[in-house]
C-alpha atoms as a PDB file:
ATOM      1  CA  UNK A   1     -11.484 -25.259  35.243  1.00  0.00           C
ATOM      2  CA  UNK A   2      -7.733 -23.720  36.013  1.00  0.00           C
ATOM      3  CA  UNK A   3      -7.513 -22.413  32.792  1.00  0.00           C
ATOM      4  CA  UNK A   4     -10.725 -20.767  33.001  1.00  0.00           C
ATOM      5  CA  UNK A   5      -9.713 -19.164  36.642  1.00  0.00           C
ATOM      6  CA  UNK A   6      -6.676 -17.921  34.881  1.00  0.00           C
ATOM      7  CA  UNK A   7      -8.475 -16.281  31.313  1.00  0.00           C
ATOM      8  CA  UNK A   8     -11.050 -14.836  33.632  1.00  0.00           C
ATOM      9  CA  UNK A   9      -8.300 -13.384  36.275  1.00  0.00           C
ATOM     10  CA  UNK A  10      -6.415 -11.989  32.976  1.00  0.00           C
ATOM     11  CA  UNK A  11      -9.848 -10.283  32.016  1.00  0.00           C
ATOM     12  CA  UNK A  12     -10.182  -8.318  35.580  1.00  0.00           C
ATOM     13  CA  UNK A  13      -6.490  -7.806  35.505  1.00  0.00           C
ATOM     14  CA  UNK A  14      -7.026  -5.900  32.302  1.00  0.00           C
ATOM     15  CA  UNK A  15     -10.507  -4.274  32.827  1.00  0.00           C
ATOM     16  CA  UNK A  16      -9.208  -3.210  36.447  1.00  0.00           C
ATOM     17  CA  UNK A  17      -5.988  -2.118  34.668  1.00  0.00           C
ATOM     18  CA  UNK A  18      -3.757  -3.747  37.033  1.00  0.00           C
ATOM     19  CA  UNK A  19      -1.135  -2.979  34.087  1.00  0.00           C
ATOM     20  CA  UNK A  20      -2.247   0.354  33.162  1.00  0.00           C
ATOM     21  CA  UNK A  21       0.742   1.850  32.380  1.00  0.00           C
ATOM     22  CA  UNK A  22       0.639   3.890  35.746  1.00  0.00           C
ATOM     23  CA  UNK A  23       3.500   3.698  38.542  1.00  0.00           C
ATOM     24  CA  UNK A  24       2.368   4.478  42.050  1.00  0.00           C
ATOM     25  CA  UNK A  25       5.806   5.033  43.274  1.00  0.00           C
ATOM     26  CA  UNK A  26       6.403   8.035  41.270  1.00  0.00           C
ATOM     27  CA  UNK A  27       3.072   8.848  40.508  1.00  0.00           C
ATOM     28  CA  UNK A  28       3.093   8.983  36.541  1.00  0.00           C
ATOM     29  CA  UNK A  29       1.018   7.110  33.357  1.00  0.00           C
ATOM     30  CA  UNK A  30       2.947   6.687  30.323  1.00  0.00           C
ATOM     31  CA  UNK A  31       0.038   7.402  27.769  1.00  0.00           C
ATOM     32  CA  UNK A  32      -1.176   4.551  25.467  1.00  0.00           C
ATOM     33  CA  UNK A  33      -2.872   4.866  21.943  1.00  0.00           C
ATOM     34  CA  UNK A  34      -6.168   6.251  22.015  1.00  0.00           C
ATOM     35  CA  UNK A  35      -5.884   7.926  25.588  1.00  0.00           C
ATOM     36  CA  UNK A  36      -6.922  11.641  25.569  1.00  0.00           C
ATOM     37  CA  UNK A  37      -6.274  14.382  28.481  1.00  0.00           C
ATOM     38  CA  UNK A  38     -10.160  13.828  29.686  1.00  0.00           C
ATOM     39  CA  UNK A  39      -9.826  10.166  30.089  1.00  0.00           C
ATOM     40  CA  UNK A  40      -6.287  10.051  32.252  1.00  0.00           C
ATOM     41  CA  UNK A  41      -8.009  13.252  34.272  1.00  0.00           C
ATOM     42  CA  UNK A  42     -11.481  11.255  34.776  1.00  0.00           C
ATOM     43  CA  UNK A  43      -9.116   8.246  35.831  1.00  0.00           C
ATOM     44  CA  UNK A  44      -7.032   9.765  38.254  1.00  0.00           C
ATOM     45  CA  UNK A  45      -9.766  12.352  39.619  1.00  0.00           C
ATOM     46  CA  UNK A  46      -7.854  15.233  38.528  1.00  0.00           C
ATOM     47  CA  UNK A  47      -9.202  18.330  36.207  1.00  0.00           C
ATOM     48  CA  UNK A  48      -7.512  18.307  32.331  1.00  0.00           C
ATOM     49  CA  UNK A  49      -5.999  21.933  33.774  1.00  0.00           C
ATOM     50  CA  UNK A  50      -4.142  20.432  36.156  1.00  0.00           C
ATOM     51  CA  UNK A  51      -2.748  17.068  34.184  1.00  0.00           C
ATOM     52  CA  UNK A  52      -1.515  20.539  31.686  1.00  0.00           C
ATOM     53  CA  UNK A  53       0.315  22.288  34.274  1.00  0.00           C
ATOM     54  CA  UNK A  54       1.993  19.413  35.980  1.00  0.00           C
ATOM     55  CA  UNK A  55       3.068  18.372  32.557  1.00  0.00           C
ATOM     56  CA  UNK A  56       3.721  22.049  31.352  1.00  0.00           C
ATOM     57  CA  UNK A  57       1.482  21.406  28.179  1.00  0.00           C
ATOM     58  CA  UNK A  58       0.591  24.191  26.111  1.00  0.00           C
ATOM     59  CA  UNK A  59      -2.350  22.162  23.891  1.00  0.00           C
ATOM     60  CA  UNK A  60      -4.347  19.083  24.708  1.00  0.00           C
ATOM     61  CA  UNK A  61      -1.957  17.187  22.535  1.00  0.00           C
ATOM     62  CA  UNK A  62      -0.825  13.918  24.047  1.00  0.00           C
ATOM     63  CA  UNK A  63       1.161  11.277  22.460  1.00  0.00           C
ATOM     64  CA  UNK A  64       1.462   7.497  23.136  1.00  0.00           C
ATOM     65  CA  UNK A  65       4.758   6.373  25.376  1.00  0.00           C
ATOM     66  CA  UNK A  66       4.415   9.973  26.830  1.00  0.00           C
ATOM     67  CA  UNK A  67       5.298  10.005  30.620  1.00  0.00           C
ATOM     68  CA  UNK A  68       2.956  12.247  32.352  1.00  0.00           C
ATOM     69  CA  UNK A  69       2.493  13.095  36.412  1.00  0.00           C
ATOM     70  CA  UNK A  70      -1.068  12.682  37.395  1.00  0.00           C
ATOM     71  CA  UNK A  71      -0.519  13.979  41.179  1.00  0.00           C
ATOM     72  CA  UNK A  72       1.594  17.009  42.618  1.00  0.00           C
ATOM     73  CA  UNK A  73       3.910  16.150  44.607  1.00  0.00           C
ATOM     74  CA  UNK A  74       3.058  16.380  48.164  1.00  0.00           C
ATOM     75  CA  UNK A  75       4.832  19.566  49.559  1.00  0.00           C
ATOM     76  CA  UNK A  76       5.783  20.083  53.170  1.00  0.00           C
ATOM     77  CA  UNK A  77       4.151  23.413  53.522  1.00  0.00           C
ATOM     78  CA  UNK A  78       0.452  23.115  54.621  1.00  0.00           C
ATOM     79  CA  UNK A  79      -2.188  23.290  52.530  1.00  0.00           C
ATOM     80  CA  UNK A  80      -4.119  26.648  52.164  1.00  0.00           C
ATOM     81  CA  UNK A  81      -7.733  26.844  54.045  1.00  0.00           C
ATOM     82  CA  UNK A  82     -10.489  26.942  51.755  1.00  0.00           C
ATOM     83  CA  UNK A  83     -11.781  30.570  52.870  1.00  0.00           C
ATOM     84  CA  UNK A  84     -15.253  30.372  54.408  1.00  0.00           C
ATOM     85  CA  UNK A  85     -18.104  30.543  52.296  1.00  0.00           C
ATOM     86  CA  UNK A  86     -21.139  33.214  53.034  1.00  0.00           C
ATOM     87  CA  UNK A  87     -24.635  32.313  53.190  1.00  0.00           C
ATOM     88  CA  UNK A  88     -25.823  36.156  53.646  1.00  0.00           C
ATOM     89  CA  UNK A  89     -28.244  36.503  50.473  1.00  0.00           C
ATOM     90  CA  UNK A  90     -27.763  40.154  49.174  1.00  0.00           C
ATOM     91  CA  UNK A  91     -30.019  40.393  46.854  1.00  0.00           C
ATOM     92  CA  UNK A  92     -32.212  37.333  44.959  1.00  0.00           C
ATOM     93  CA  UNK A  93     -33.883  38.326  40.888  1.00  0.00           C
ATOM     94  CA  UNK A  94     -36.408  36.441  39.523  1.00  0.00           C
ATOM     95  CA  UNK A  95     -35.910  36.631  35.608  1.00  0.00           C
ATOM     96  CA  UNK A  96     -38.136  35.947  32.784  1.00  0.00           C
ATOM     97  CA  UNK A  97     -36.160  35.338  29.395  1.00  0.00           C
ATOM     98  CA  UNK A  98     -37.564  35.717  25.863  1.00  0.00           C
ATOM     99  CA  UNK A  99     -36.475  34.306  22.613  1.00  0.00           C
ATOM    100  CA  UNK A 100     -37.661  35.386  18.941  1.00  0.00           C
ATOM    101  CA  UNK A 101     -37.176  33.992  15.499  1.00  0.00           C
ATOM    102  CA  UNK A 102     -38.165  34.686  12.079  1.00  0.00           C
ATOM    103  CA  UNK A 103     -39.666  31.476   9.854  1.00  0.00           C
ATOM    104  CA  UNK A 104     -41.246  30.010  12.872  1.00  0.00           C
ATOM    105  CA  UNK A 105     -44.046  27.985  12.263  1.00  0.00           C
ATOM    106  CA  UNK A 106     -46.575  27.780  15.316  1.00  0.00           C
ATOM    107  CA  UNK A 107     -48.231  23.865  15.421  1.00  0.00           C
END
């Protein structure tokens, strides 16, 4: 029974990735074979764009035991407002689009 409560924590450990590879102190993930941009963003609920300019990357190219940040540091100047957004309709369209092809066979 012990040894079972110990395989099975091991198991959530890993699934969980309680040893991901991450550091919350300094808020980086050293990349692991077979981790891509999109995964590390979708992990840490950032966009790919952002993971690229924190790391200044010019290409999606990542490499395993690369350090990368996955937050921005926390500045002490306040954050910009979000400006308001307008609800005032200007004008609404209602479109119709129409596609053609040659060799189409009607069934």
């Amino acid at each position: 029974m012990k040894k079972t409560m110990i395989t099975f924590s091991l198991v959530l450990m890993s699934l969980f990735g309680v040893a991901s590879g991450a550091s919350a102190a300094t808020n980086t993930y050293t990349v692991k074979s077979g981790d891509s941009l999109y995964k590390i963003a979708k992990t840490y609920k950032v966009s790919v764009s952002q993971l690229k300019q924190w790391n200044n990357l010019k290409s999606d190219s990542i490499h395993p035991k690369q350090v990368l940040k996955v937050s921005q540091a926390k500045s002490s100047m306040p954050a910009k407002a979000a400006p308001a957004k307008s609800s005032n309709v200007v004008k609404e369209f209602k479109v119709t689009a129409t596609a053609y092809t040659a060799n189409c066979k009607y069934t």
